[in-house]
N, C-alpha and C. Protein backbone atom coordinates (compact mmCIF):
# COMPACT_ATOMS: atom_id res chain seq x y z
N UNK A 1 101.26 117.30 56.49
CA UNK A 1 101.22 117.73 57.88
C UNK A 1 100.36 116.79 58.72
N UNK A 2 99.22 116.71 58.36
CA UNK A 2 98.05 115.71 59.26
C UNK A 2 98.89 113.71 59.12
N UNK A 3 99.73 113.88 57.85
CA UNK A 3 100.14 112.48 58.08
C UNK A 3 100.98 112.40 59.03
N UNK A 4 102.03 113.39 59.43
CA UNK A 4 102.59 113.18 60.52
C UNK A 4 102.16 113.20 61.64
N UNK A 5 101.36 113.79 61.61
CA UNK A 5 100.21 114.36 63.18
C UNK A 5 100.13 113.08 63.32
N UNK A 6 99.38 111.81 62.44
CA UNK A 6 99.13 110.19 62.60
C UNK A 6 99.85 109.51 62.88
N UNK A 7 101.28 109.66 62.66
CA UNK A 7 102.32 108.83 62.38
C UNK A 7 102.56 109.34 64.08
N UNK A 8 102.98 110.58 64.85
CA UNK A 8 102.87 110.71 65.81
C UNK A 8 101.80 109.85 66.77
N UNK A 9 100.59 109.74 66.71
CA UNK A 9 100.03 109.58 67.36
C UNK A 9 100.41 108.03 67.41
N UNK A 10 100.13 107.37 66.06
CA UNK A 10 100.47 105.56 66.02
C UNK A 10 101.95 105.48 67.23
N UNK A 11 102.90 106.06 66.66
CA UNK A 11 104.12 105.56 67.73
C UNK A 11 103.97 105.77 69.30
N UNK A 12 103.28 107.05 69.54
CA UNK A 12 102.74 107.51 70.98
C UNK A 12 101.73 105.71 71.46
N UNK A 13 100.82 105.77 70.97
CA UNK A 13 99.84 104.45 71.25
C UNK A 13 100.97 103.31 71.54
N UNK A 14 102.04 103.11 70.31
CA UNK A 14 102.52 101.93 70.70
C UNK A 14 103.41 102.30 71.79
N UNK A 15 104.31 103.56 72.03
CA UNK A 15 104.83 103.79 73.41
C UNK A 15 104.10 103.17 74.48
N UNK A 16 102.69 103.74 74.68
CA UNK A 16 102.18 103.51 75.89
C UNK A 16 101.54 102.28 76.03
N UNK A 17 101.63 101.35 74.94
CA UNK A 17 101.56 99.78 75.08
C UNK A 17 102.64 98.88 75.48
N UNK A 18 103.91 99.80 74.77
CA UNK A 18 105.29 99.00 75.27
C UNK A 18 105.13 99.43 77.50
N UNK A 19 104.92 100.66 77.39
CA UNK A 19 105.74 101.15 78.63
C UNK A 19 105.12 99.76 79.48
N UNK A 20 103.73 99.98 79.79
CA UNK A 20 102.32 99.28 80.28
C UNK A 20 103.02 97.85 80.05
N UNK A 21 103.16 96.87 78.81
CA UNK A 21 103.79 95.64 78.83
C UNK A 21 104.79 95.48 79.75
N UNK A 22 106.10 96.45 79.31
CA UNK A 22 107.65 96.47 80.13
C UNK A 22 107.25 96.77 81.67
N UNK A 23 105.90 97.40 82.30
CA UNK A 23 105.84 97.91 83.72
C UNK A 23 104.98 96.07 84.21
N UNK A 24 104.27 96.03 83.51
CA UNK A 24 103.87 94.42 83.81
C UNK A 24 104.56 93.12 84.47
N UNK A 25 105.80 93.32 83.18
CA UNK A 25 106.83 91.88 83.29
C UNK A 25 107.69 92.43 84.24
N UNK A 26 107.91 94.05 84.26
CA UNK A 26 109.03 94.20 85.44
C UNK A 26 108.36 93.84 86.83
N UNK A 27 106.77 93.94 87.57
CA UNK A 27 106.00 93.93 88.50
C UNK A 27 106.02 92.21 88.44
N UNK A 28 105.98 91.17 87.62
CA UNK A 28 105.86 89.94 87.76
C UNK A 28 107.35 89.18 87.76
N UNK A 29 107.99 89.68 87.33
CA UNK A 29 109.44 89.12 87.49
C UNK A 29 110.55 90.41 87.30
N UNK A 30 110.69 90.30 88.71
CA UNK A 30 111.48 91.43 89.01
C UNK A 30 112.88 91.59 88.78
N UNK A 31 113.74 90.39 87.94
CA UNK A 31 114.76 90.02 88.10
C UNK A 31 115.12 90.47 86.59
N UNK A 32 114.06 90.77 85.45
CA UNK A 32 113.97 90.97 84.12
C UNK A 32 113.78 92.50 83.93
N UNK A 33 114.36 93.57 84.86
CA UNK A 33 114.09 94.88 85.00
C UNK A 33 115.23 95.33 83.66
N UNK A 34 115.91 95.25 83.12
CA UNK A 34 116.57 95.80 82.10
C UNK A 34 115.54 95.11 80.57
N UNK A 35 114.56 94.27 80.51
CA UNK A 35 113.99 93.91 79.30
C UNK A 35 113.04 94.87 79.00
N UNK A 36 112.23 95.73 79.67
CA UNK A 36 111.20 96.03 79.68
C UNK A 36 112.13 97.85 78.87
N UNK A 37 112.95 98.10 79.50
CA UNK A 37 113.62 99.01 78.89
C UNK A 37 114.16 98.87 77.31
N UNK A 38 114.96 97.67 76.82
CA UNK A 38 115.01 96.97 76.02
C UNK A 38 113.60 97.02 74.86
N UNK A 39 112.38 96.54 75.64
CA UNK A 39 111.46 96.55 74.80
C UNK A 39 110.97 97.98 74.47
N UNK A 40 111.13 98.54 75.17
CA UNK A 40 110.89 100.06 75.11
C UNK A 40 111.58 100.62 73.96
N UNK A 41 113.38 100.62 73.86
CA UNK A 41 113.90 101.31 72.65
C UNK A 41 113.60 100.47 71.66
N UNK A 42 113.40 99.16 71.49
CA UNK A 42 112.84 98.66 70.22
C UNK A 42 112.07 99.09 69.45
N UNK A 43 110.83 98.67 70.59
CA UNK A 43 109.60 99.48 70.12
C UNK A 43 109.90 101.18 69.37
N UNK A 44 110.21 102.15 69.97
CA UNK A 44 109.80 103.46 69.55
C UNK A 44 110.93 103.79 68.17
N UNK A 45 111.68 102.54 68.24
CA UNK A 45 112.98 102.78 67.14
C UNK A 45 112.09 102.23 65.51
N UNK A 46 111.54 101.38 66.03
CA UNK A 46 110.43 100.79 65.09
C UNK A 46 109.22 101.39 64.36
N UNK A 47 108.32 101.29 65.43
CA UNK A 47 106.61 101.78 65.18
C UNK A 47 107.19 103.01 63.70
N UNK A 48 107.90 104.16 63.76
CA UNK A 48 107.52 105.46 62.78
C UNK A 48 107.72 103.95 61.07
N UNK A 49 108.80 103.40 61.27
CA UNK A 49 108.95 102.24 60.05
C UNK A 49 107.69 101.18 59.76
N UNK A 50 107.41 101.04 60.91
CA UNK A 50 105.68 100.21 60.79
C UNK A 50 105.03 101.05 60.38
N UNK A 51 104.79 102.21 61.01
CA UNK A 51 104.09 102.92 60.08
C UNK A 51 103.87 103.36 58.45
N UNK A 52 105.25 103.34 58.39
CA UNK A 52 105.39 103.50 56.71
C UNK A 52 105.00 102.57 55.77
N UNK A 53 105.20 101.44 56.84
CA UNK A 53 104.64 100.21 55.83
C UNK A 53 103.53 99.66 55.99
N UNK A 54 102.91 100.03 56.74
CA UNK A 54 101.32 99.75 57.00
C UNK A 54 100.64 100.96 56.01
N UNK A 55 100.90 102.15 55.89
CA UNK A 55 100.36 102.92 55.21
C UNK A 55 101.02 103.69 54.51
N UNK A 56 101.26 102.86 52.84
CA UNK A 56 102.38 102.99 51.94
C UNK A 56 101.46 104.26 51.22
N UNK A 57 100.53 103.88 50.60
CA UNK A 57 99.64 105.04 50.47
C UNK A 57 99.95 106.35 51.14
N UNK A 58 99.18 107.16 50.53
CA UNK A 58 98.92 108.59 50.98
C UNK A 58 97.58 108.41 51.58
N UNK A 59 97.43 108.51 52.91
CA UNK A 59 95.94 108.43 53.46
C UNK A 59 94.94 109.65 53.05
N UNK A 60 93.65 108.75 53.17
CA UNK A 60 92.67 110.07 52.83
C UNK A 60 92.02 110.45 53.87
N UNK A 61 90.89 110.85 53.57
CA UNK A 61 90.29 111.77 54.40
C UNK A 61 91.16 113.00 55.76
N UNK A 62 90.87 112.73 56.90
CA UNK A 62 91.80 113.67 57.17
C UNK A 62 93.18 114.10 57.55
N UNK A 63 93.54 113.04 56.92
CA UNK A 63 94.96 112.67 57.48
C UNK A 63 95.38 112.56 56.09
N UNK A 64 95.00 113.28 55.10
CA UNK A 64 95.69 113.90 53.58
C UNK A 64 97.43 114.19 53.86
């Protein structure tokens, strides 16, 4: 249960790094407004698989 609670939170963090990047490049080059969307479904299609492989283990402490 608490590993998913983590695994939630890791993909949430990288959401709000993609959105923040994709709101950046769309504000500096305005002509690239479909990439930032693009980077967006990448990203959140990804991160739960990064996660798995960053922490192949069973984590300890509270995230048992």
């Amino acid at each position: 249960m608490k590993r998913s609670v983590a695994k939630i939170a890791f993909v949430g963090a990288f959401l709000i790094a993609a959105i923040a990047i994709a709101h950046f490049i769309t504000r500096a080059l305005p002509w690239t407004f479909g990439l930032g969307g693009a980077l967006g479904a990448v990203v959140f299609m990804t991160t739960p698989k990064l996660f798995d492989r960053i922490w192949t283990k069973p984590m300890k402490g509270w995230a048992e």
